[in-house]
N, C-alpha and C. Protein backbone atom coordinates (compact mmCIF):
# COMPACT_ATOMS: atom_id res chain seq x y z
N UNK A 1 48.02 -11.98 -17.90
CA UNK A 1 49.09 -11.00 -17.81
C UNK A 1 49.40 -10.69 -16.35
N UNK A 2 47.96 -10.25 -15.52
CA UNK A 2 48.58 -10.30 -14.23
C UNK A 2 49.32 -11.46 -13.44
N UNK A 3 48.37 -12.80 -13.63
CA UNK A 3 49.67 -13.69 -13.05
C UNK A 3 50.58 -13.74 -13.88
N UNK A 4 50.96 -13.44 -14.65
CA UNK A 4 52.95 -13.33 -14.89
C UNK A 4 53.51 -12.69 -14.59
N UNK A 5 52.99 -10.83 -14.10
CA UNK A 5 53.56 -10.43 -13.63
C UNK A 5 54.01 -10.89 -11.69
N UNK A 6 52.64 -10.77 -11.61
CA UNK A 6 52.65 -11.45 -10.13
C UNK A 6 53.84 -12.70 -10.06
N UNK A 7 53.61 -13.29 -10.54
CA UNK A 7 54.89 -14.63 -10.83
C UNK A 7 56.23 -14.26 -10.83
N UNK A 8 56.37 -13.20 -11.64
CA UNK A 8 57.68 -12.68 -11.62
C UNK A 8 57.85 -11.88 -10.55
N UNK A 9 56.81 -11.39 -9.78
CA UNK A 9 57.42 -10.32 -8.35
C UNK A 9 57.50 -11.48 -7.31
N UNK A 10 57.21 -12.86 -7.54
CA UNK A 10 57.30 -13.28 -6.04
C UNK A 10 58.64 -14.14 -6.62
N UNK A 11 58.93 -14.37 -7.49
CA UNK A 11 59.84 -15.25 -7.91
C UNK A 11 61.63 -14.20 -7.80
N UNK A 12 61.14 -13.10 -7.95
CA UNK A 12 62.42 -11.49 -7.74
C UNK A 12 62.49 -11.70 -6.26
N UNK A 13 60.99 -11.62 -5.48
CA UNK A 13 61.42 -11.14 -3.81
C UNK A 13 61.72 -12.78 -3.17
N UNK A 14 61.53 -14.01 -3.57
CA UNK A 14 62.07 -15.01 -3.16
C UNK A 14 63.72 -15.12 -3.50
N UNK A 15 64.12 -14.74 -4.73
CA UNK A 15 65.30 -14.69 -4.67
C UNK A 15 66.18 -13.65 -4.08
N UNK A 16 65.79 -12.40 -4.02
CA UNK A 16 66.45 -11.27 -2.86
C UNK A 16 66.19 -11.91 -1.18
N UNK A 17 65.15 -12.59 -0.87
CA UNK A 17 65.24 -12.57 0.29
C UNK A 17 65.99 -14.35 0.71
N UNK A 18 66.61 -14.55 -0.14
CA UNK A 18 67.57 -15.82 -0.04
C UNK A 18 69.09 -15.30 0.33
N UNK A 19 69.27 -14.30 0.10
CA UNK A 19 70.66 -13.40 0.70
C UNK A 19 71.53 -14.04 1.68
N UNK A 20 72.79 -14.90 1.19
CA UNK A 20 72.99 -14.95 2.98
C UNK A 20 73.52 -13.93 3.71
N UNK A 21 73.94 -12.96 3.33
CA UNK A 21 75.27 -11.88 3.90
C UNK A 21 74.72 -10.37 3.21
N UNK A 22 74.36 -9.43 3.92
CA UNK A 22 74.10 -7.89 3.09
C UNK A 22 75.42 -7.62 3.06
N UNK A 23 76.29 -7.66 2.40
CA UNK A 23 77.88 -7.00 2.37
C UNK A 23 78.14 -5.76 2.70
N UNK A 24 77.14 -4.99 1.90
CA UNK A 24 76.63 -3.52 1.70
C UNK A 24 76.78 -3.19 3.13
N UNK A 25 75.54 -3.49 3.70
CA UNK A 25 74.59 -2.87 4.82
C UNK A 25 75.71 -3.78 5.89
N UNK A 26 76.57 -4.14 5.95
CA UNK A 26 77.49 -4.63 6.99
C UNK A 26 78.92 -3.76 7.23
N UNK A 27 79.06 -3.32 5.78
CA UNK A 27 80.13 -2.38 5.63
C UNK A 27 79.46 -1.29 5.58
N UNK A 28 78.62 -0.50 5.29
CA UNK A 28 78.14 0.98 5.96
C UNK A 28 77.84 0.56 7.29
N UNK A 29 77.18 -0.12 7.99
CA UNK A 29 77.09 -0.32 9.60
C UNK A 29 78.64 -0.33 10.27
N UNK A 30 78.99 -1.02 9.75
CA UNK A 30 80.50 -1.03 10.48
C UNK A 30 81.40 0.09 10.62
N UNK A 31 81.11 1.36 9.24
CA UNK A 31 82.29 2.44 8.96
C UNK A 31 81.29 3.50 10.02
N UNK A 32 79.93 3.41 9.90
CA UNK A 32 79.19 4.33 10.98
C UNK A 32 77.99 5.46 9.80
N UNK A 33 78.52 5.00 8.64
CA UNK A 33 78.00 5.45 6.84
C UNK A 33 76.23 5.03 7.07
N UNK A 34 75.89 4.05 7.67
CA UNK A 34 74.31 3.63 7.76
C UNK A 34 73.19 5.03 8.04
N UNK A 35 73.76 5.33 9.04
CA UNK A 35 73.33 6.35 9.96
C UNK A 35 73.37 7.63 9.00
N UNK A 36 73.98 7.83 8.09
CA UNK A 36 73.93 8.78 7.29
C UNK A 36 73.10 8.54 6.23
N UNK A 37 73.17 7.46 5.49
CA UNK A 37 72.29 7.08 4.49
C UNK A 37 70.54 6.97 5.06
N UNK A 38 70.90 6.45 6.07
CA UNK A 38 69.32 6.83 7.02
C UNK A 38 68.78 8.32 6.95
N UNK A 39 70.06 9.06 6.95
CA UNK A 39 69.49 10.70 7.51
C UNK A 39 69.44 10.87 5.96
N UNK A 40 70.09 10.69 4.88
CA UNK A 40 69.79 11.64 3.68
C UNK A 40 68.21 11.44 3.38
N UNK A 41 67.87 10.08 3.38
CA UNK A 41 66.43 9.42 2.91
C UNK A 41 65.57 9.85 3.66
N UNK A 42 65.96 10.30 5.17
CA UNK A 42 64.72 11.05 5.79
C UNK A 42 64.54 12.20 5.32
N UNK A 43 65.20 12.80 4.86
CA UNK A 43 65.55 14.34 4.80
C UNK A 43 64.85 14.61 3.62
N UNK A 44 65.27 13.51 2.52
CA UNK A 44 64.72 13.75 1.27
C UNK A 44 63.11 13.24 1.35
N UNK A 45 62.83 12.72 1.96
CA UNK A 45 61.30 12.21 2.36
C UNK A 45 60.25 13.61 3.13
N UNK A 46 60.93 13.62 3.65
CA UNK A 46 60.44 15.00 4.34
C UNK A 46 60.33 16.01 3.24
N UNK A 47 61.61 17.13 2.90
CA UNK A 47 60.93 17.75 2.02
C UNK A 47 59.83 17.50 0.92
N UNK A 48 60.29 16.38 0.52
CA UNK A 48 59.52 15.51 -0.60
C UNK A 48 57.69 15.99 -0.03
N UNK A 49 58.03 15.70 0.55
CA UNK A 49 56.19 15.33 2.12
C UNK A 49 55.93 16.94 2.20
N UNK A 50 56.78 17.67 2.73
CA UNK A 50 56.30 19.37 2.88
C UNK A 50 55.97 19.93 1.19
N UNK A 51 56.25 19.37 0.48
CA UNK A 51 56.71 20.24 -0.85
C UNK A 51 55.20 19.67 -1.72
N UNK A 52 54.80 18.35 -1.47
CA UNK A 52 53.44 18.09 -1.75
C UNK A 52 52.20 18.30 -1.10
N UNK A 53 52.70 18.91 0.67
CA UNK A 53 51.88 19.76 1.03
C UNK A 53 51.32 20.94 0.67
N UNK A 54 52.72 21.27 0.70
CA UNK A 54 52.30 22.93 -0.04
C UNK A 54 51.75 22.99 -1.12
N UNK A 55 51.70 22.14 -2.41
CA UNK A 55 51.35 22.10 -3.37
C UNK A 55 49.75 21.91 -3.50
N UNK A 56 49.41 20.81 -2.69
CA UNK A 56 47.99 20.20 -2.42
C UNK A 56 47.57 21.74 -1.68
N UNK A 57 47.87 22.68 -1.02
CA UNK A 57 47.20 24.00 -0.39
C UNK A 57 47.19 24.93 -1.42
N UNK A 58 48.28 25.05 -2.29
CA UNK A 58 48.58 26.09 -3.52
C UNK A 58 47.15 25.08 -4.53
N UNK A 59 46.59 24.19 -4.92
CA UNK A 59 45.99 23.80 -5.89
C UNK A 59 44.38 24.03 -5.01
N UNK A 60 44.13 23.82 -3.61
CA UNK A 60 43.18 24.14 -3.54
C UNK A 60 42.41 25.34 -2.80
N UNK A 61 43.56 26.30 -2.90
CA UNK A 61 43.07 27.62 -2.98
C UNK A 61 42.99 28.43 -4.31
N UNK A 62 43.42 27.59 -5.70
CA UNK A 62 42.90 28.27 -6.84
C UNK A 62 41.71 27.58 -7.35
N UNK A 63 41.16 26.30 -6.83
CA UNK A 63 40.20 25.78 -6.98
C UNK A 63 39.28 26.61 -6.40
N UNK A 64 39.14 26.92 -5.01
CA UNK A 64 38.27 27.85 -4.59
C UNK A 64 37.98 29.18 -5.52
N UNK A 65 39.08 29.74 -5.33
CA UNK A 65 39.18 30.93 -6.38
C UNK A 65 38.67 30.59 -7.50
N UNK A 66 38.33 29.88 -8.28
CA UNK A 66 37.84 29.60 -9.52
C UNK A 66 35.97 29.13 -9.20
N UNK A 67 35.85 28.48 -8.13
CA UNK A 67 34.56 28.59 -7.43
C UNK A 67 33.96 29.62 -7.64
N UNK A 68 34.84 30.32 -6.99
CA UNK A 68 34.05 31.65 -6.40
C UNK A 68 33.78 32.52 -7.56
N UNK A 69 34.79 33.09 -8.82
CA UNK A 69 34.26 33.61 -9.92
C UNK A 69 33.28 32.79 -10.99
N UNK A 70 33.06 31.80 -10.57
CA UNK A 70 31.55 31.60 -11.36
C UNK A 70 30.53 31.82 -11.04
């Protein structure tokens, strides 16, 4: 099962990376649109990153707290 899957991920990224032309990524580079799509994905990465910080500090200060009353 794993080599078929494996088979099928190199056989997907051999055919994506046969591309001759990104059309896409030539026409957002060109309109100046790249640079934005860059900034939303940072932006959303970041909070993404602070928001599982905070979470990982909120889970192990009730862990403690639950320590401590036993």
């Amino acid at each position: 099962m794993i080599k078929k899957i494996s088979l099928l991920f190199f056989l997907f990224t051999a055919f994506f990376a046969n591309a001759q032309e990104p059309l896409m990524a030539d026409g957002l580079r060109s309109e100046g649109k790249f640079y934005v799509v860059v900034s939303v994905i940072a932006i959303i990465f970041a909070c993404l990153a602070f928001y599982l910080f905070r979470l990982d500090m909120k889970v192990k200060k009730l862990e403690e707290e639950l320590k401590n009353k036993k």
